[in-house]
C-alpha atoms as a PDB file:
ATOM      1  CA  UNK A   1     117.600 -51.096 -87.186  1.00  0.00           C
ATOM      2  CA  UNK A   2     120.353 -49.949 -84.551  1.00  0.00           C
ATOM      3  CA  UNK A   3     120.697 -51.152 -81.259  1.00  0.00           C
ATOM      4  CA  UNK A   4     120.183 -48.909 -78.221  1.00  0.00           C
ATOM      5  CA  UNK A   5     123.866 -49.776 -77.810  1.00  0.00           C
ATOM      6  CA  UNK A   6     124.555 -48.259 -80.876  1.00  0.00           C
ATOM      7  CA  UNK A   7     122.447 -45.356 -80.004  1.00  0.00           C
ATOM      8  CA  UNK A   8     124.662 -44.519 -77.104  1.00  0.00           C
ATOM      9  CA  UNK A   9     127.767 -44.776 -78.401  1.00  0.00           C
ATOM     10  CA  UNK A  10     126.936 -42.428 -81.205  1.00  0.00           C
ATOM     11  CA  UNK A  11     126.026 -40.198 -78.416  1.00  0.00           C
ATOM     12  CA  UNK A  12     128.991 -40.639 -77.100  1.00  0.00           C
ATOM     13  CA  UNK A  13     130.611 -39.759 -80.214  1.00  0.00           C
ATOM     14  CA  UNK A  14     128.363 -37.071 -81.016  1.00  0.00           C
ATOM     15  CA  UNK A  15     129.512 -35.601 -77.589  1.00  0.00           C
ATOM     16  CA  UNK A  16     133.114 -36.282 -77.830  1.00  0.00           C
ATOM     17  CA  UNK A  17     133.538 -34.310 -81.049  1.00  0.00           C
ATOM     18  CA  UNK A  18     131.813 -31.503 -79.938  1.00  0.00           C
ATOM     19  CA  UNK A  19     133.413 -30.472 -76.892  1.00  0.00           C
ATOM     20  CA  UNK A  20     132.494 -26.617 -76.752  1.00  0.00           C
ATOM     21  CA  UNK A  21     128.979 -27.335 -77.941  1.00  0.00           C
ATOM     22  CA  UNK A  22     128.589 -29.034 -74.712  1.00  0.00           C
ATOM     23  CA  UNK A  23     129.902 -26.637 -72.473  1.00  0.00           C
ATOM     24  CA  UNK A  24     127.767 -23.970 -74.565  1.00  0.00           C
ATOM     25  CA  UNK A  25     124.317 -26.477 -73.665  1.00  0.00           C
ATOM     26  CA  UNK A  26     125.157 -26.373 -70.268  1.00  0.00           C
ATOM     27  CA  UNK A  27     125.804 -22.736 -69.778  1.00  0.00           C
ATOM     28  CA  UNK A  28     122.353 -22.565 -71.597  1.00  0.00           C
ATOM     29  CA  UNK A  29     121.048 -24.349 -69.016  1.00  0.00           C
ATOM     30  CA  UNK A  30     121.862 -22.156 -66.475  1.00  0.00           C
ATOM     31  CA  UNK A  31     119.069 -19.906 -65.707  1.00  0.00           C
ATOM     32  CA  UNK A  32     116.728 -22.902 -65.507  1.00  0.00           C
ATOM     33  CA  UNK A  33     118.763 -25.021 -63.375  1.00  0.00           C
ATOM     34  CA  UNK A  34     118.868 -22.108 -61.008  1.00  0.00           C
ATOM     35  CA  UNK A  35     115.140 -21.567 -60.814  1.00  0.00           C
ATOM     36  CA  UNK A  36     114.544 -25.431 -60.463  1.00  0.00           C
ATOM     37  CA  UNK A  37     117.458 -25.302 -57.451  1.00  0.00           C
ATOM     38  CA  UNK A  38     116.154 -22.280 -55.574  1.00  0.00           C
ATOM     39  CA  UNK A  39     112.849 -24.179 -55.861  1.00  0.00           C
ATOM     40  CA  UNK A  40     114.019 -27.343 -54.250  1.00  0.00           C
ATOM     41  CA  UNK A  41     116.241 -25.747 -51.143  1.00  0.00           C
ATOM     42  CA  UNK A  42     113.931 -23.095 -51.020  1.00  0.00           C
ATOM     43  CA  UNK A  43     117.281 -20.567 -50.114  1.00  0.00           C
ATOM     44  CA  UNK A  44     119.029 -18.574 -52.583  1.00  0.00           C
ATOM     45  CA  UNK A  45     122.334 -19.276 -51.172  1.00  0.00           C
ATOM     46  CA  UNK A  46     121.675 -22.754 -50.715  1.00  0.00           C
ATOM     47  CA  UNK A  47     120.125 -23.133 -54.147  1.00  0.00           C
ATOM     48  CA  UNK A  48     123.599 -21.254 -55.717  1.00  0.00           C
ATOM     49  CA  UNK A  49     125.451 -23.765 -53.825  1.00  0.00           C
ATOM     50  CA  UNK A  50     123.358 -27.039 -55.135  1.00  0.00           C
ATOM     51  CA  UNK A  51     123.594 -25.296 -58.565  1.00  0.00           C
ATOM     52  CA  UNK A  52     127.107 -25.022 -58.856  1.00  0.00           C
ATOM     53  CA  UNK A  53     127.071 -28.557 -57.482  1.00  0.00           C
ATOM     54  CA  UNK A  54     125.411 -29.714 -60.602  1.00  0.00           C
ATOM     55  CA  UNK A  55     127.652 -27.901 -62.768  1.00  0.00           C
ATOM     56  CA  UNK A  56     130.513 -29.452 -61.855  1.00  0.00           C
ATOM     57  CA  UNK A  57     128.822 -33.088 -62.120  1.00  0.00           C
ATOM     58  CA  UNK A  58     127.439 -32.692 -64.795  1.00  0.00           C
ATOM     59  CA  UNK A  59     131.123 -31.046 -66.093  1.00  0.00           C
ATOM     60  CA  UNK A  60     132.565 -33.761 -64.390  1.00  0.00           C
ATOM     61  CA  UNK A  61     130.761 -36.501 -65.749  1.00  0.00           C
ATOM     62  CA  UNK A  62     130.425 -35.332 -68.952  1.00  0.00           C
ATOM     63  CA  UNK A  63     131.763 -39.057 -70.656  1.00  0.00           C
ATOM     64  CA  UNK A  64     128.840 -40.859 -68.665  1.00  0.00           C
ATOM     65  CA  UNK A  65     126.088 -38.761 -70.793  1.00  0.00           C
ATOM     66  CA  UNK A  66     124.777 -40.085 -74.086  1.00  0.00           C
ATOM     67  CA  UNK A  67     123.785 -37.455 -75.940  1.00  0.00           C
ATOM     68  CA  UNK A  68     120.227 -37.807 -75.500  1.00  0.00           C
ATOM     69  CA  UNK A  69     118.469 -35.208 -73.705  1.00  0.00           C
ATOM     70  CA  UNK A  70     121.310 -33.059 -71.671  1.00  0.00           C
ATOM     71  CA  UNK A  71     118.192 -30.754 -70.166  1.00  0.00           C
ATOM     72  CA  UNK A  72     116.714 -34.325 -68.836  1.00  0.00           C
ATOM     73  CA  UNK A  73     119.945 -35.316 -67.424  1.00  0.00           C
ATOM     74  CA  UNK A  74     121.202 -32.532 -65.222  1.00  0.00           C
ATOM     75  CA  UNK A  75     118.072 -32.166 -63.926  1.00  0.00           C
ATOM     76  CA  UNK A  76     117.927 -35.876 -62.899  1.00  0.00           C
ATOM     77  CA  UNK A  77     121.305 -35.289 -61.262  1.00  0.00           C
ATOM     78  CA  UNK A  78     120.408 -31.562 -59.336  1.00  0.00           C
ATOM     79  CA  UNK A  79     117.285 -33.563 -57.879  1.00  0.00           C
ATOM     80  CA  UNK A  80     119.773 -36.451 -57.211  1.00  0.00           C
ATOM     81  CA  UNK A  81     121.836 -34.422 -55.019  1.00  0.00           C
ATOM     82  CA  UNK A  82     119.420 -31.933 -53.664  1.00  0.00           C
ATOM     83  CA  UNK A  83     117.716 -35.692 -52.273  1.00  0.00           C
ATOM     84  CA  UNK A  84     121.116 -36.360 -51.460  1.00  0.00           C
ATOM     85  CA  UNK A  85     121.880 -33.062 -49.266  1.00  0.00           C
ATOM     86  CA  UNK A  86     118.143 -33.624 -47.782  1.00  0.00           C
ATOM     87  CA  UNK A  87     119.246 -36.852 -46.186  1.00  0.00           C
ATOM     88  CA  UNK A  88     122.562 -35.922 -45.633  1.00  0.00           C
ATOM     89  CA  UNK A  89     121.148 -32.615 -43.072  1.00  0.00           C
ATOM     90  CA  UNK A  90     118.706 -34.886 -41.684  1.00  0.00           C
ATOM     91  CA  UNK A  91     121.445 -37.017 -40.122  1.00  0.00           C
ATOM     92  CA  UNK A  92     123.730 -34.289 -39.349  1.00  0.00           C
ATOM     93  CA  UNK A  93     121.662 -30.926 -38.456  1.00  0.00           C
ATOM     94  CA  UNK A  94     123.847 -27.839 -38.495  1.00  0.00           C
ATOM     95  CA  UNK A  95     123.716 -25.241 -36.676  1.00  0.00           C
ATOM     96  CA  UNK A  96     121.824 -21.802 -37.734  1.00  0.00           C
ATOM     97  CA  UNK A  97     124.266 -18.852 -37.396  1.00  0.00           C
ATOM     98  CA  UNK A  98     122.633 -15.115 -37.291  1.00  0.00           C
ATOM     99  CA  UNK A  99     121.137 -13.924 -41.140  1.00  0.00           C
ATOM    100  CA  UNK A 100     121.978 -10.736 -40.095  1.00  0.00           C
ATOM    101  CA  UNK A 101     125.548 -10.076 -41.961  1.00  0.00           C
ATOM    102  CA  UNK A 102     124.682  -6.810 -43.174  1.00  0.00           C
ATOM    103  CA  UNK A 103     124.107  -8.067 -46.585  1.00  0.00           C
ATOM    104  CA  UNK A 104     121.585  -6.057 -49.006  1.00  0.00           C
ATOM    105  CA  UNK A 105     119.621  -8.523 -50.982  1.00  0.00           C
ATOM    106  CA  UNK A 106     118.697  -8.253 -54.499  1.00  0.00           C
ATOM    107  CA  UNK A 107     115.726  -5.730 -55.459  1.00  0.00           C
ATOM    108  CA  UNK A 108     112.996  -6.494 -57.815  1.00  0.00           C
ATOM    109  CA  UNK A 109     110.355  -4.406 -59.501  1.00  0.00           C
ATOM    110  CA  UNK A 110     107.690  -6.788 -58.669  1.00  0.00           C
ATOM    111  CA  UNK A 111     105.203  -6.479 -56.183  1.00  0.00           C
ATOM    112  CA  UNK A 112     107.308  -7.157 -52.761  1.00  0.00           C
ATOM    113  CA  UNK A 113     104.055  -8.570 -51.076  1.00  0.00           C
ATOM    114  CA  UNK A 114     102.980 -10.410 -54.059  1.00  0.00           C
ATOM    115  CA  UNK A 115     106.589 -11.861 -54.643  1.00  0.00           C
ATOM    116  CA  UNK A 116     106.096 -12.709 -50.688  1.00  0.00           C
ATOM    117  CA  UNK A 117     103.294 -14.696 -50.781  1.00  0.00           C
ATOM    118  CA  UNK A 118     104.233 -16.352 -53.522  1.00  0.00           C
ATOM    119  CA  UNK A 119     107.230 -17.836 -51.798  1.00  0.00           C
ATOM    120  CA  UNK A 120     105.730 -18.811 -48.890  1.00  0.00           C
ATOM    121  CA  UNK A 121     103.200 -21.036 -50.409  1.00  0.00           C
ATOM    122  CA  UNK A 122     105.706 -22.591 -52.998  1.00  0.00           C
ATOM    123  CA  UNK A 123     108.090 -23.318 -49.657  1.00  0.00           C
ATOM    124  CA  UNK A 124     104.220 -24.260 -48.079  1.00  0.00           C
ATOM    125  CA  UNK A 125     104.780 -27.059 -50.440  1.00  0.00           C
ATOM    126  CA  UNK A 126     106.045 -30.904 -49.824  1.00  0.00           C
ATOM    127  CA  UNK A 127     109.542 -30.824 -51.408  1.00  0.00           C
ATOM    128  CA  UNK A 128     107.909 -33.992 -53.627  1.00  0.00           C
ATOM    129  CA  UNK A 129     104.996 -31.567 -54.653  1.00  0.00           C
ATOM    130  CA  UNK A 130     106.960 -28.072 -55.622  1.00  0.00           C
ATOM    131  CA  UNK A 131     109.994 -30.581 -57.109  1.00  0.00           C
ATOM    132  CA  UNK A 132     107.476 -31.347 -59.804  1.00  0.00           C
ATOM    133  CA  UNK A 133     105.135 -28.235 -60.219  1.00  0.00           C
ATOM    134  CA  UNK A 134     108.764 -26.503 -61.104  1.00  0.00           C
ATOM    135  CA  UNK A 135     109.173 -29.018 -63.377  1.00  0.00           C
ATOM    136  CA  UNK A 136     106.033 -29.313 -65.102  1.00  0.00           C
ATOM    137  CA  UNK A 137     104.936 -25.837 -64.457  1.00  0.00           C
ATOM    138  CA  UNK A 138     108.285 -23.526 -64.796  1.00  0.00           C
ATOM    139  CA  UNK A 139     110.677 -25.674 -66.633  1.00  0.00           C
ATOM    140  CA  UNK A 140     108.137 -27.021 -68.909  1.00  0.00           C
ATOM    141  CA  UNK A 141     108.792 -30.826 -69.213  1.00  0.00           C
ATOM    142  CA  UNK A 142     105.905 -33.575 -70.217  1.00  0.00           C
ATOM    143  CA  UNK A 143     104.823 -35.541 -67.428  1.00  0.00           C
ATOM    144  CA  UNK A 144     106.529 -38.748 -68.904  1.00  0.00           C
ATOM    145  CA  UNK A 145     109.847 -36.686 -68.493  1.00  0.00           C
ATOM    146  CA  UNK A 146     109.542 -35.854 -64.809  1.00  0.00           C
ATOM    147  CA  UNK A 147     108.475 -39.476 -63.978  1.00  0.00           C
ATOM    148  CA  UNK A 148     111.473 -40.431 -65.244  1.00  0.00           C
ATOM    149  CA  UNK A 149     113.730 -37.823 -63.838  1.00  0.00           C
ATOM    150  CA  UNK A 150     112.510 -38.265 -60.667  1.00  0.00           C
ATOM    151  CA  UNK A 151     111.921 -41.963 -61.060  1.00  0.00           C
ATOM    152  CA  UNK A 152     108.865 -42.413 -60.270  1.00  0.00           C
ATOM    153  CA  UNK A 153     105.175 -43.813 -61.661  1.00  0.00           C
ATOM    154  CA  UNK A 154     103.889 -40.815 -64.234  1.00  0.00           C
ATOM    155  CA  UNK A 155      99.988 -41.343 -61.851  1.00  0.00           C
ATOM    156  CA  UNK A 156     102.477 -40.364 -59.165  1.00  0.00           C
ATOM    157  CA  UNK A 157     103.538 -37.088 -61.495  1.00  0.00           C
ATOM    158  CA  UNK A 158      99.957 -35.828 -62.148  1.00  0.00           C
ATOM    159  CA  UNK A 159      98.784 -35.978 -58.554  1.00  0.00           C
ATOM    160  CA  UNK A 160     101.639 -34.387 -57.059  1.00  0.00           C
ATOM    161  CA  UNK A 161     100.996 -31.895 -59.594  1.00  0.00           C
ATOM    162  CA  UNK A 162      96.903 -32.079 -58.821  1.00  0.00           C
ATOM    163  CA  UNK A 163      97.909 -31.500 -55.247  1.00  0.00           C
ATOM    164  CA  UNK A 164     100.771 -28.755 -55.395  1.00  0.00           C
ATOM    165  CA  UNK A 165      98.187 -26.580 -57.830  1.00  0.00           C
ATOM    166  CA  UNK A 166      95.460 -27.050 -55.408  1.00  0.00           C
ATOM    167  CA  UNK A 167      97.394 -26.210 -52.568  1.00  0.00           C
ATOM    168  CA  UNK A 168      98.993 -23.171 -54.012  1.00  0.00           C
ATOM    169  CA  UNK A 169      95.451 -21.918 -55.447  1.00  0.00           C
ATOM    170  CA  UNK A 170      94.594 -22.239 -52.084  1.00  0.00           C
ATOM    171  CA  UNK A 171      97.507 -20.045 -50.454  1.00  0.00           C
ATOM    172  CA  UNK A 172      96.995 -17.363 -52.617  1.00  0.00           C
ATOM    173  CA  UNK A 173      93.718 -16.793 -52.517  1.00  0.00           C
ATOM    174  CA  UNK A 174      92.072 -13.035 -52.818  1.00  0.00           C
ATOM    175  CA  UNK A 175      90.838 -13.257 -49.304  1.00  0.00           C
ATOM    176  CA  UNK A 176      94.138 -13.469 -48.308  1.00  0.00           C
ATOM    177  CA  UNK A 177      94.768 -10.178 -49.021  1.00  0.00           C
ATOM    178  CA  UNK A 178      93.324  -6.969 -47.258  1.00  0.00           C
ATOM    179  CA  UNK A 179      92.283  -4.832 -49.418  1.00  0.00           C
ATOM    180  CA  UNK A 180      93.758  -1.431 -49.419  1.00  0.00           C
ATOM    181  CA  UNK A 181      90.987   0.361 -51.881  1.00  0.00           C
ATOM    182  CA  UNK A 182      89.710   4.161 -50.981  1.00  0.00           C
ATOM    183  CA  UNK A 183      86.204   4.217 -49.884  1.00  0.00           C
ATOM    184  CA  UNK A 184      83.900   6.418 -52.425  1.00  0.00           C
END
């Protein structure tokens, strides 16, 4: 029977010998650590910026990981700093400058008003709530795993989750919606 010590350091072997197969993970990664950091800063440019963030943490701290669940572990460390950044702008507000730079955002085929209402009642959301309906919900991880990602009790995890489903059943409800049918 091996130790957890042993565990870890053939992790840390495991990772050390494979040093493309790493880089490979985390660039598979990608597309879900940008949903999950959109979801949490609730900007795209903001959520770009707390993305590449976690890239080069998790890059940069690549020795520290054991080779257990990578997936687990960068998203443990893009809430980390997104909670980080939260507390950090609470202390020192900055100041808005005009969104107006004569940017053209991306299109999508999707239903603009749809897409619209959608956002607004994810950012509706407690950042505690939406952290862990993205998780559960979009990114697919078992209750146990957010609990300990986020460190906290798993009861704690399901009504979070009970309470961000409710409350975004609630926002887009039909009646929400004018109806825009002909008359017969």
């Amino acid at each position: 029977m091996s130790s957890s010590r042993d565990r870890m350091s053939e992790g840390a072997e495991a990772n050390a010998a494979a040093p493309d197969r790493f880089e490979e993970d985390v660039l598979a990664l990608m597309p879900a650590l940008r949903r999950y950091s959109r979801s949490l800063v609730r900007s795209d440019p903001d959520g770009e910026d707390l993305l590449q963030d976690c890239v080069e943490k998790v890059l940069a701290r690549r020795a520290q990981w054991r080779g257990v669940n990578l997936r687990a572990w960068a998203f443990t460390i893009m809430t980390n700093l997104s909670r980080n950044r939260h507390r950090h702008t609470a202390l020192h507000p900055q100041v808005e400058l005009d969104d107006d730079l004569g940017l053209q955002a991306e299109t999508y085929e999707s239903d603009p008003l749809e897409r619209s209402r959608l956002e607004r009642a994810l950012n509706g959301l407690s950042a505690e709530n939406r952290s862990v309906l993205m998780l559960v919900v979009i990114e697919g991880y078992r209750y146990q795993d957010v609990a300990d990602m986020l460190a906290i009790p798993i009861g704690t995890v399901m009504s979070r989750l009970s309470r961000a489903r409710h409350q975004l059943a609630e926002a887009m409800k039909d009646d929400n919606v004018i109806s825009m049918r002909r008359p017969k």
